[in-house]
PDB file of N, CA and C in Angstrom:
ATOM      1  N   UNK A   1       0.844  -1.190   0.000  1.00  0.00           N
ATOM      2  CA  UNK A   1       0.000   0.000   0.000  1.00  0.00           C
ATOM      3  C   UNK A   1       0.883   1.244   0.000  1.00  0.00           C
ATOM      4  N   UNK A   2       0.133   2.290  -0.768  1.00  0.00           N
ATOM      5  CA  UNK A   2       1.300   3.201  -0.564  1.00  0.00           C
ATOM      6  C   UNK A   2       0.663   4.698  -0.126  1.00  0.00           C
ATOM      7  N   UNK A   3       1.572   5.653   0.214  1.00  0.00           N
ATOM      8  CA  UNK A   3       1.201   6.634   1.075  1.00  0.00           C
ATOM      9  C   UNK A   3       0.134   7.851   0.319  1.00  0.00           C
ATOM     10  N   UNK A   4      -1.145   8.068   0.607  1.00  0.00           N
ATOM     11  CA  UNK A   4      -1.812   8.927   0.647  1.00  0.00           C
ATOM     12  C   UNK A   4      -1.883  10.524   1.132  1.00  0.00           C
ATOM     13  N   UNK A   5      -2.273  11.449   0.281  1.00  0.00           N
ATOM     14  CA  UNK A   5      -1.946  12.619   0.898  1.00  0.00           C
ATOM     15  C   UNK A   5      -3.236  12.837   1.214  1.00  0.00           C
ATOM     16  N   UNK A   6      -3.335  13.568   2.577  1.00  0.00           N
ATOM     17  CA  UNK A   6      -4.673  14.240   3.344  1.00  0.00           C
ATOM     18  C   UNK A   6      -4.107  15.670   3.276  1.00  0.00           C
ATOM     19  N   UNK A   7      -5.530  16.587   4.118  1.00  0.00           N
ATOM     20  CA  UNK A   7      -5.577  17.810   4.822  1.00  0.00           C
ATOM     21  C   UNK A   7      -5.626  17.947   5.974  1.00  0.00           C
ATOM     22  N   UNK A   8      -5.411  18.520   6.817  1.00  0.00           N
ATOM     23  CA  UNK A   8      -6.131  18.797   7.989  1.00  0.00           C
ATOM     24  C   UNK A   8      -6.581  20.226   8.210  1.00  0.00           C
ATOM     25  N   UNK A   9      -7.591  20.154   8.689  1.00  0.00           N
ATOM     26  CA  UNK A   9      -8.302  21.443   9.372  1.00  0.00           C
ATOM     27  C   UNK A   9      -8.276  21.612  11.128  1.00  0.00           C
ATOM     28  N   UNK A  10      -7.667  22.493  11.313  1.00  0.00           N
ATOM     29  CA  UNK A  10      -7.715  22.182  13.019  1.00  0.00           C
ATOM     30  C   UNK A  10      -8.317  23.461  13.922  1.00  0.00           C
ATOM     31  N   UNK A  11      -9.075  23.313  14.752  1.00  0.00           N
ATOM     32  CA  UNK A  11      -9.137  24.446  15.157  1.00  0.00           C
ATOM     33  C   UNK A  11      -9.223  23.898  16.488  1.00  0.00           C
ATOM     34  N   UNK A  12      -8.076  25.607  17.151  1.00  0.00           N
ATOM     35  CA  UNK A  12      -7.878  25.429  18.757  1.00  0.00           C
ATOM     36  C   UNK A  12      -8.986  26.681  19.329  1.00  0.00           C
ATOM     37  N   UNK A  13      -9.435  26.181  20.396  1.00  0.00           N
ATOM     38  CA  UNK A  13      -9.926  27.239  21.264  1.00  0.00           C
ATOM     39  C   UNK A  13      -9.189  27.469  22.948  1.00  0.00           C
ATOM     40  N   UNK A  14      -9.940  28.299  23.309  1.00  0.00           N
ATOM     41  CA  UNK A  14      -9.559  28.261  25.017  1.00  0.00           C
ATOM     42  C   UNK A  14     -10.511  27.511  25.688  1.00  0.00           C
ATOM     43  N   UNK A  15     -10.622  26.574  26.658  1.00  0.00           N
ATOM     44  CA  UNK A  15     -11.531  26.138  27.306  1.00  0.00           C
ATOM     45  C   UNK A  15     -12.194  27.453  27.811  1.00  0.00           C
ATOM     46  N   UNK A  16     -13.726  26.518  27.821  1.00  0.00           N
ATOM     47  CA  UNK A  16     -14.972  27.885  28.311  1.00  0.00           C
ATOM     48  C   UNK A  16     -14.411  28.184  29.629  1.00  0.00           C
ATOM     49  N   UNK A  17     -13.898  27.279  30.676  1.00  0.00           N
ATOM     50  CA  UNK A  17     -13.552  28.334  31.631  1.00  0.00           C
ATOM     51  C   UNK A  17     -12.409  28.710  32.018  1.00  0.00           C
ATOM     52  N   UNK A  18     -11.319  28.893  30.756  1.00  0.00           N
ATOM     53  CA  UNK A  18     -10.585  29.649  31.087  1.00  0.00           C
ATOM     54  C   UNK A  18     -10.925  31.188  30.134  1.00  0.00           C
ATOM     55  N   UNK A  19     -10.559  32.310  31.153  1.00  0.00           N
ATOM     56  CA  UNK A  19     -10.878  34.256  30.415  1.00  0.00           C
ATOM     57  C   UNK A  19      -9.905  33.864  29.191  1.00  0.00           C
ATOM     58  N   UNK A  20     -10.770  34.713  28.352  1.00  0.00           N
ATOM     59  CA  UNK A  20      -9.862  35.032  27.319  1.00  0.00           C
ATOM     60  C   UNK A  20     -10.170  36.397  26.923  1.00  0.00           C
ATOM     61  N   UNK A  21      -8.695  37.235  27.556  1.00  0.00           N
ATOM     62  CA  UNK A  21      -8.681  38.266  27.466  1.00  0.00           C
ATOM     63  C   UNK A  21      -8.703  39.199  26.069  1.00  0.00           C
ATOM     64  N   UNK A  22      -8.792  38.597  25.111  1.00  0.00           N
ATOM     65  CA  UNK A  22      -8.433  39.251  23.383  1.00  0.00           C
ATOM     66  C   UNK A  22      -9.807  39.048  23.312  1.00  0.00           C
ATOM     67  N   UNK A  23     -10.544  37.988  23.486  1.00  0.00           N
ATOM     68  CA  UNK A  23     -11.659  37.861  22.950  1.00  0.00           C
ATOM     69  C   UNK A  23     -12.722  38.938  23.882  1.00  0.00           C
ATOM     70  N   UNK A  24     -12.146  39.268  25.136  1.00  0.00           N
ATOM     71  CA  UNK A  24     -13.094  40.395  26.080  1.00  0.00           C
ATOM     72  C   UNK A  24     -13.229  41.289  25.325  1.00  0.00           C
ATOM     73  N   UNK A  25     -11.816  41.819  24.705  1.00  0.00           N
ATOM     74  CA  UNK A  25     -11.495  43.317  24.528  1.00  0.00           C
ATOM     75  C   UNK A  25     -12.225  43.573  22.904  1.00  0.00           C
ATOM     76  N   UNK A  26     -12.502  42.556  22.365  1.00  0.00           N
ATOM     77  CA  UNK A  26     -12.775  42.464  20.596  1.00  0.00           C
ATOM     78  C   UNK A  26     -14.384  42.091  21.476  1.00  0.00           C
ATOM     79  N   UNK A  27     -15.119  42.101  21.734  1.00  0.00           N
ATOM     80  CA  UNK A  27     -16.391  42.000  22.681  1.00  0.00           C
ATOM     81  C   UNK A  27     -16.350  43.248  22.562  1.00  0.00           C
ATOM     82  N   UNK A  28     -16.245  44.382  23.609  1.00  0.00           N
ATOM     83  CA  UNK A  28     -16.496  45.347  24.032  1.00  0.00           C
ATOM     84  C   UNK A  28     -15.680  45.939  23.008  1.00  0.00           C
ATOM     85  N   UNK A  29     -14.562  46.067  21.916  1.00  0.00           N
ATOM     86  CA  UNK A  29     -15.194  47.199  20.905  1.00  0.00           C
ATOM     87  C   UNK A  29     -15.893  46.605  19.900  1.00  0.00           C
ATOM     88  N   UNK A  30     -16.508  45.821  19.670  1.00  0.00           N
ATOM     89  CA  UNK A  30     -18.039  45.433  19.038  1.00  0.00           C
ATOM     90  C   UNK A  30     -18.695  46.478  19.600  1.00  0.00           C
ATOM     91  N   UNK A  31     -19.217  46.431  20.703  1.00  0.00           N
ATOM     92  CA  UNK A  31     -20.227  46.965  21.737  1.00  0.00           C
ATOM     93  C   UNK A  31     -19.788  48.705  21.750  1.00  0.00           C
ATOM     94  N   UNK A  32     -18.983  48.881  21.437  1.00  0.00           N
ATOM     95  CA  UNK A  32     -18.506  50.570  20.952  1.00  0.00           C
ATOM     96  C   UNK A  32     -18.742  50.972  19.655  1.00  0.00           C
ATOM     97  N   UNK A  33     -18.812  49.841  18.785  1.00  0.00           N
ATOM     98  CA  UNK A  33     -18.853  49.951  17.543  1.00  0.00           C
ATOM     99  C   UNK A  33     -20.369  50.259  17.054  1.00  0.00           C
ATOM    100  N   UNK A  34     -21.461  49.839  18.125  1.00  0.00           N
ATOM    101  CA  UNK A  34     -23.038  49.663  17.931  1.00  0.00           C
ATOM    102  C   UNK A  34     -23.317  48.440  17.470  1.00  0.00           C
ATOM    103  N   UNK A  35     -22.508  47.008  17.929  1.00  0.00           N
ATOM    104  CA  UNK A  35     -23.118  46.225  17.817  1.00  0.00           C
ATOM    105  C   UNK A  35     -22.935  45.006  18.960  1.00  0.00           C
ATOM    106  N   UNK A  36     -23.839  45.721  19.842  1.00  0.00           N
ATOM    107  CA  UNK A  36     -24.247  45.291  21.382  1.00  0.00           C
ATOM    108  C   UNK A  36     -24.876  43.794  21.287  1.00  0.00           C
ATOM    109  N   UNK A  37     -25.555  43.164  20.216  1.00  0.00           N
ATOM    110  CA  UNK A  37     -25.991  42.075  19.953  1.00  0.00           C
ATOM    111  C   UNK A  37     -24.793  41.305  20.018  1.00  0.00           C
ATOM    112  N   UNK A  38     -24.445  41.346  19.505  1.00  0.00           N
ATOM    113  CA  UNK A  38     -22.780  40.194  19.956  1.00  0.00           C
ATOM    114  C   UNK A  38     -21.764  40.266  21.073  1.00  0.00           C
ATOM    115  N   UNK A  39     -21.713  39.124  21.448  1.00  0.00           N
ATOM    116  CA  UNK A  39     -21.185  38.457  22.822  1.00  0.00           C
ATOM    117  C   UNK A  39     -20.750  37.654  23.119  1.00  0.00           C
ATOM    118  N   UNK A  40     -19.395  37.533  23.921  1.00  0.00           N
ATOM    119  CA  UNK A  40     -19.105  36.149  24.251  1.00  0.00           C
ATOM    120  C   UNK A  40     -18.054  35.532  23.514  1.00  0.00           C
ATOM    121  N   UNK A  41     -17.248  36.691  22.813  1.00  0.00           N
ATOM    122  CA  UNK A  41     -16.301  36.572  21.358  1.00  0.00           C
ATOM    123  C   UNK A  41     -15.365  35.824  22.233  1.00  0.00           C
ATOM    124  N   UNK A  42     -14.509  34.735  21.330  1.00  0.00           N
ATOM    125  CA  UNK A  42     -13.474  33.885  22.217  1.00  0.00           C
ATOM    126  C   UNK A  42     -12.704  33.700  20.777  1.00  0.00           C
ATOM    127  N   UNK A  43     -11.200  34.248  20.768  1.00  0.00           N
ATOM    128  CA  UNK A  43     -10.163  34.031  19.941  1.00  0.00           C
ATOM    129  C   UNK A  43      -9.500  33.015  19.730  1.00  0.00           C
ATOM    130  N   UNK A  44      -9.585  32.233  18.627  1.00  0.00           N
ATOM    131  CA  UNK A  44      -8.546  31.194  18.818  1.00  0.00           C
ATOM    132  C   UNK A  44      -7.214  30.900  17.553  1.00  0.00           C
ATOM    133  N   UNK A  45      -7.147  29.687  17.349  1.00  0.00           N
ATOM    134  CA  UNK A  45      -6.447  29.898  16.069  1.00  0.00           C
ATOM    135  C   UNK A  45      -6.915  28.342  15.430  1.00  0.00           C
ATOM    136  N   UNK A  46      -6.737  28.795  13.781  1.00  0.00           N
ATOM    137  CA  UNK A  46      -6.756  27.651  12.664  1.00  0.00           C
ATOM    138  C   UNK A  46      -5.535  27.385  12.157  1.00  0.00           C
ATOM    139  N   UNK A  47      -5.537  25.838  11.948  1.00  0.00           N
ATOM    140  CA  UNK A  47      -4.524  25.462  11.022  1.00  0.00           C
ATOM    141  C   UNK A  47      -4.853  24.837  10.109  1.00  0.00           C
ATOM    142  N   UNK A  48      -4.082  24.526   9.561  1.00  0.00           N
ATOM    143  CA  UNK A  48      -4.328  23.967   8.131  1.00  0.00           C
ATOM    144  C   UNK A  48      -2.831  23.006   7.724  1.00  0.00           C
ATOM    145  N   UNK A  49      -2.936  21.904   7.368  1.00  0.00           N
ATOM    146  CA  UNK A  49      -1.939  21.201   7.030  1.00  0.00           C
ATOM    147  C   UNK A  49      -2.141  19.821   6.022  1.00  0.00           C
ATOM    148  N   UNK A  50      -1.058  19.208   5.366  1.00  0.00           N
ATOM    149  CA  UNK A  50      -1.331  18.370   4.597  1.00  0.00           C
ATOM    150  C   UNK A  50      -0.428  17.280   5.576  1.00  0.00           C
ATOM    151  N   UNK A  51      -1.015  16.284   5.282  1.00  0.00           N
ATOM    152  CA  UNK A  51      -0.510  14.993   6.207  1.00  0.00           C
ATOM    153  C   UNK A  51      -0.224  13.458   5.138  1.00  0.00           C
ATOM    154  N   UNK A  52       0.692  13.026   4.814  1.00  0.00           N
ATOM    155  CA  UNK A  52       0.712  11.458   3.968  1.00  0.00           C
ATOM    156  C   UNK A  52       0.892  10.530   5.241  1.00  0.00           C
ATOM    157  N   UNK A  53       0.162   9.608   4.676  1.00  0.00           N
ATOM    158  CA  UNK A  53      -0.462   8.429   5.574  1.00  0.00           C
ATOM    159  C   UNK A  53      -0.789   7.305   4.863  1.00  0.00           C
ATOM    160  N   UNK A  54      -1.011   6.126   5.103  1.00  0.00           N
ATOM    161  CA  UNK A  54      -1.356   4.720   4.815  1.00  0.00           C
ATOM    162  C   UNK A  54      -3.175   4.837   4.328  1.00  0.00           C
ATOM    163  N   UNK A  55      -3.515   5.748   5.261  1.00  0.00           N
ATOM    164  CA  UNK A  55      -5.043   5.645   5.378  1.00  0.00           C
ATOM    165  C   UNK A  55      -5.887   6.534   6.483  1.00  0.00           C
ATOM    166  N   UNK A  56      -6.786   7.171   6.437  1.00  0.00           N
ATOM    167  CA  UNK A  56      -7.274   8.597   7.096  1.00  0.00           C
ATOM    168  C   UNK A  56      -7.065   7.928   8.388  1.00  0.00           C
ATOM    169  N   UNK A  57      -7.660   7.184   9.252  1.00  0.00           N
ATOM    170  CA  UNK A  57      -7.138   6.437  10.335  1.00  0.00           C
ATOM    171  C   UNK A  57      -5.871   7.043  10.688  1.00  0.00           C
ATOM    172  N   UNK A  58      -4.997   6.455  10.273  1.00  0.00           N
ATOM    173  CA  UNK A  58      -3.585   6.965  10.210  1.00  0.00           C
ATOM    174  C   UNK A  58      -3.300   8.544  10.000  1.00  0.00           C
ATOM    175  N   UNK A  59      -3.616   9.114   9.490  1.00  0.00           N
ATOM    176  CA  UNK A  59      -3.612  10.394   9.480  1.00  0.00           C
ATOM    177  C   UNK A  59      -4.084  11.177  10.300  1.00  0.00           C
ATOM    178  N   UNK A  60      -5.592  10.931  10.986  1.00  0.00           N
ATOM    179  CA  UNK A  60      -6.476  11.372  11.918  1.00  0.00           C
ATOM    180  C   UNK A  60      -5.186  10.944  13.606  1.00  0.00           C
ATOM    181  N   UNK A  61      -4.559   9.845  13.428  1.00  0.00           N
ATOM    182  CA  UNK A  61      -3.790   9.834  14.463  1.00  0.00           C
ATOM    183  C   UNK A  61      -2.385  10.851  14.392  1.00  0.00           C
ATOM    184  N   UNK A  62      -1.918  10.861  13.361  1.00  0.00           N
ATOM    185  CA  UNK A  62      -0.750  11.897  13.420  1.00  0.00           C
ATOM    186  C   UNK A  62      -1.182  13.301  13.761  1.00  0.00           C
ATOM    187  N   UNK A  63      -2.233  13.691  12.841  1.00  0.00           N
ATOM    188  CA  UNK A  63      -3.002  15.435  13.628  1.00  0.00           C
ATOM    189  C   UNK A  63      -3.025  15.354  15.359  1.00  0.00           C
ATOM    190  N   UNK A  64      -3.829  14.291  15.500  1.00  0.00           N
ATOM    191  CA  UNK A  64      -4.352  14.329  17.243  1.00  0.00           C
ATOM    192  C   UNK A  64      -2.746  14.355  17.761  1.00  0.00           C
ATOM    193  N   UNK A  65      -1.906  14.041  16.937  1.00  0.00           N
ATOM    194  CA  UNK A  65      -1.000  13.622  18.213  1.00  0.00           C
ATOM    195  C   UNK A  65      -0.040  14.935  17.774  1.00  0.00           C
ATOM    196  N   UNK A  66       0.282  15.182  16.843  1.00  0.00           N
ATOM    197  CA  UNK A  66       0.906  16.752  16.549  1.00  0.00           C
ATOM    198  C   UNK A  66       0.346  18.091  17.347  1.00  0.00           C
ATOM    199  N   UNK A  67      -1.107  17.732  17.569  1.00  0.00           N
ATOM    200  CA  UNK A  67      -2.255  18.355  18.058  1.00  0.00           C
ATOM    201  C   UNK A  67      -1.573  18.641  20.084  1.00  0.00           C
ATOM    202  N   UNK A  68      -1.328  17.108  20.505  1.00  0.00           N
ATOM    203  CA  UNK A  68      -1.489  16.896  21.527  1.00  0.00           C
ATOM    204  C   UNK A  68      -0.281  17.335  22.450  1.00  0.00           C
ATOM    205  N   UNK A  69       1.150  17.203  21.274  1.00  0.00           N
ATOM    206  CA  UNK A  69       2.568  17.439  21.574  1.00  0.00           C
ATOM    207  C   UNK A  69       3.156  18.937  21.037  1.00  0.00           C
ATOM    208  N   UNK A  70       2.012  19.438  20.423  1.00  0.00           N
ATOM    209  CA  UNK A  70       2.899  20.881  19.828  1.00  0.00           C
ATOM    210  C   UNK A  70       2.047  22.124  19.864  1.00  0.00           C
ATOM    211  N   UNK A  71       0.848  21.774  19.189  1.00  0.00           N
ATOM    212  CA  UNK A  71      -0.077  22.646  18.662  1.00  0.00           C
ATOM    213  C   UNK A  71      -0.955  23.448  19.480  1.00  0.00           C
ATOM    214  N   UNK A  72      -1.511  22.672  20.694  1.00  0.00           N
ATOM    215  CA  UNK A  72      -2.734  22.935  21.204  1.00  0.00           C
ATOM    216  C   UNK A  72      -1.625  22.818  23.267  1.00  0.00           C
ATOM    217  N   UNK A  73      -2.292  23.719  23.758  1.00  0.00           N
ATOM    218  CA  UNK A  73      -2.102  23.764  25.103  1.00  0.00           C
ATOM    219  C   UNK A  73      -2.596  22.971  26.125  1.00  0.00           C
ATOM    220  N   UNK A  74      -2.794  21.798  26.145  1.00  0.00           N
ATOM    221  CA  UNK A  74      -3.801  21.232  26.279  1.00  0.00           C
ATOM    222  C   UNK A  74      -4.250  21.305  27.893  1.00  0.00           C
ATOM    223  N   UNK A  75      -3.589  22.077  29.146  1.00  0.00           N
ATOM    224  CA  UNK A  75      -4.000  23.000  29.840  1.00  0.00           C
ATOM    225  C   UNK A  75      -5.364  23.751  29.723  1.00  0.00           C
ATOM    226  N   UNK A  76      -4.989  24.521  28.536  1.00  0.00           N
ATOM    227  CA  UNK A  76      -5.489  25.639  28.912  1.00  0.00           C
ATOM    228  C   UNK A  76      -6.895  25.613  27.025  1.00  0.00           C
ATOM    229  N   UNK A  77      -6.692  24.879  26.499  1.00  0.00           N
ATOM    230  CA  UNK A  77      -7.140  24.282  24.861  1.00  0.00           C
ATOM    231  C   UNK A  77      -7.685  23.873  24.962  1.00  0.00           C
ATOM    232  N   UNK A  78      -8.574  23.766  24.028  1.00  0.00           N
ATOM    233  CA  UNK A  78      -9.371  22.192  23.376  1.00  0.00           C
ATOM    234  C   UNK A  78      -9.257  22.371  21.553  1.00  0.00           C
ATOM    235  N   UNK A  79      -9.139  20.899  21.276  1.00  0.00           N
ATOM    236  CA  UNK A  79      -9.129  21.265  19.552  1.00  0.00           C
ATOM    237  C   UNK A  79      -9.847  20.463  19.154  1.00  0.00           C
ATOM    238  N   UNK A  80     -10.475  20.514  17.867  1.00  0.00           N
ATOM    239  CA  UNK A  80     -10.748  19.490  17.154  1.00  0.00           C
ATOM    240  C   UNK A  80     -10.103  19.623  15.638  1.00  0.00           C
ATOM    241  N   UNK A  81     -10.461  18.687  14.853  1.00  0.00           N
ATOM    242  CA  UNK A  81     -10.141  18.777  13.273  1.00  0.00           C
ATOM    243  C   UNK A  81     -10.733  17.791  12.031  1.00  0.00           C
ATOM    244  N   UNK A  82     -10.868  17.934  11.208  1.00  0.00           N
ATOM    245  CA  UNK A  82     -11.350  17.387  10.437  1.00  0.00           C
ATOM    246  C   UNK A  82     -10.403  16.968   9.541  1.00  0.00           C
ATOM    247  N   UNK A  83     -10.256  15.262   9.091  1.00  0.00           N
ATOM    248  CA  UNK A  83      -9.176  15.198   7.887  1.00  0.00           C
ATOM    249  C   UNK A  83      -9.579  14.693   6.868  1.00  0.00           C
ATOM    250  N   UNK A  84      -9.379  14.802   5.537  1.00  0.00           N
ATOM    251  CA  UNK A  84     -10.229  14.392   3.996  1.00  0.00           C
ATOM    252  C   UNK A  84      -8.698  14.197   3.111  1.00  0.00           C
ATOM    253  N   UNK A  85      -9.396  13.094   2.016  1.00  0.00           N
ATOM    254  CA  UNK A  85      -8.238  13.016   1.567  1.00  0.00           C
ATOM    255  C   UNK A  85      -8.236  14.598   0.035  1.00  0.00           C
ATOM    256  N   UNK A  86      -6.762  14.243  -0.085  1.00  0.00           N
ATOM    257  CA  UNK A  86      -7.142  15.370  -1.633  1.00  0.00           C
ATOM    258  C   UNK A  86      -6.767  14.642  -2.736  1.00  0.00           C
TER     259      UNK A  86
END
C-alpha cells in the first residue's frame, strides 16, 4: 500500500472556563462599535496542514497527536479537526 496525501483542518480554542482576554477586549469594541448584539467573542487559532499516511485512520492519528505534543495547550485548549483526503 502506498502513502496517501490528506488535509487537515484544526481548530484550537480556550476552554470555556478559562478568560480570554483578546476575545473580552474584541467583545467590548463590538459593543462601541453599535453592535451590542454580539457576545461572548473567544479568539482562537486555525490550522491547516497536509498529512501522507497509509489511510485517514492513520492520518487522523498523526493530527491528534501533533495536536497533543505541539499545537494545542492542552491545559489551557481544546481542539478538534477534520481530515479528507485530496
Amino acid at each position: 500500500m502506498h502513502a496517501m496525501k490528506f488535509t487537515a483542518q484544526i481548530d484550537i480554542m480556550p476552554m470555556e472556563e478559562i478568560l480570554d482576554p483578546q476575545g473580552k477586549v474584541v467583545t467590548q469594541s463590538l459593543h462601541n462599535l453599535g453592535l451590542a448584539e454580539i457576545d461572548n467573542v473567544r479568539i482562537g487559532k486555525h490550522i491547516s496542514m497536509n498529512v501522507l499516511a497509509e489511510n485517514k485512520g492513520d492520518a487522523e492519528a498523526q493530527v491528534a497527536e501533533a495536536c497533543k505534543k505541539l499545537l494545542a495547550n492542552l491545559i489551557m485548549e481544546r481542539f478538534e479537526f477534520t481530515v479528507s483526503a485530496i
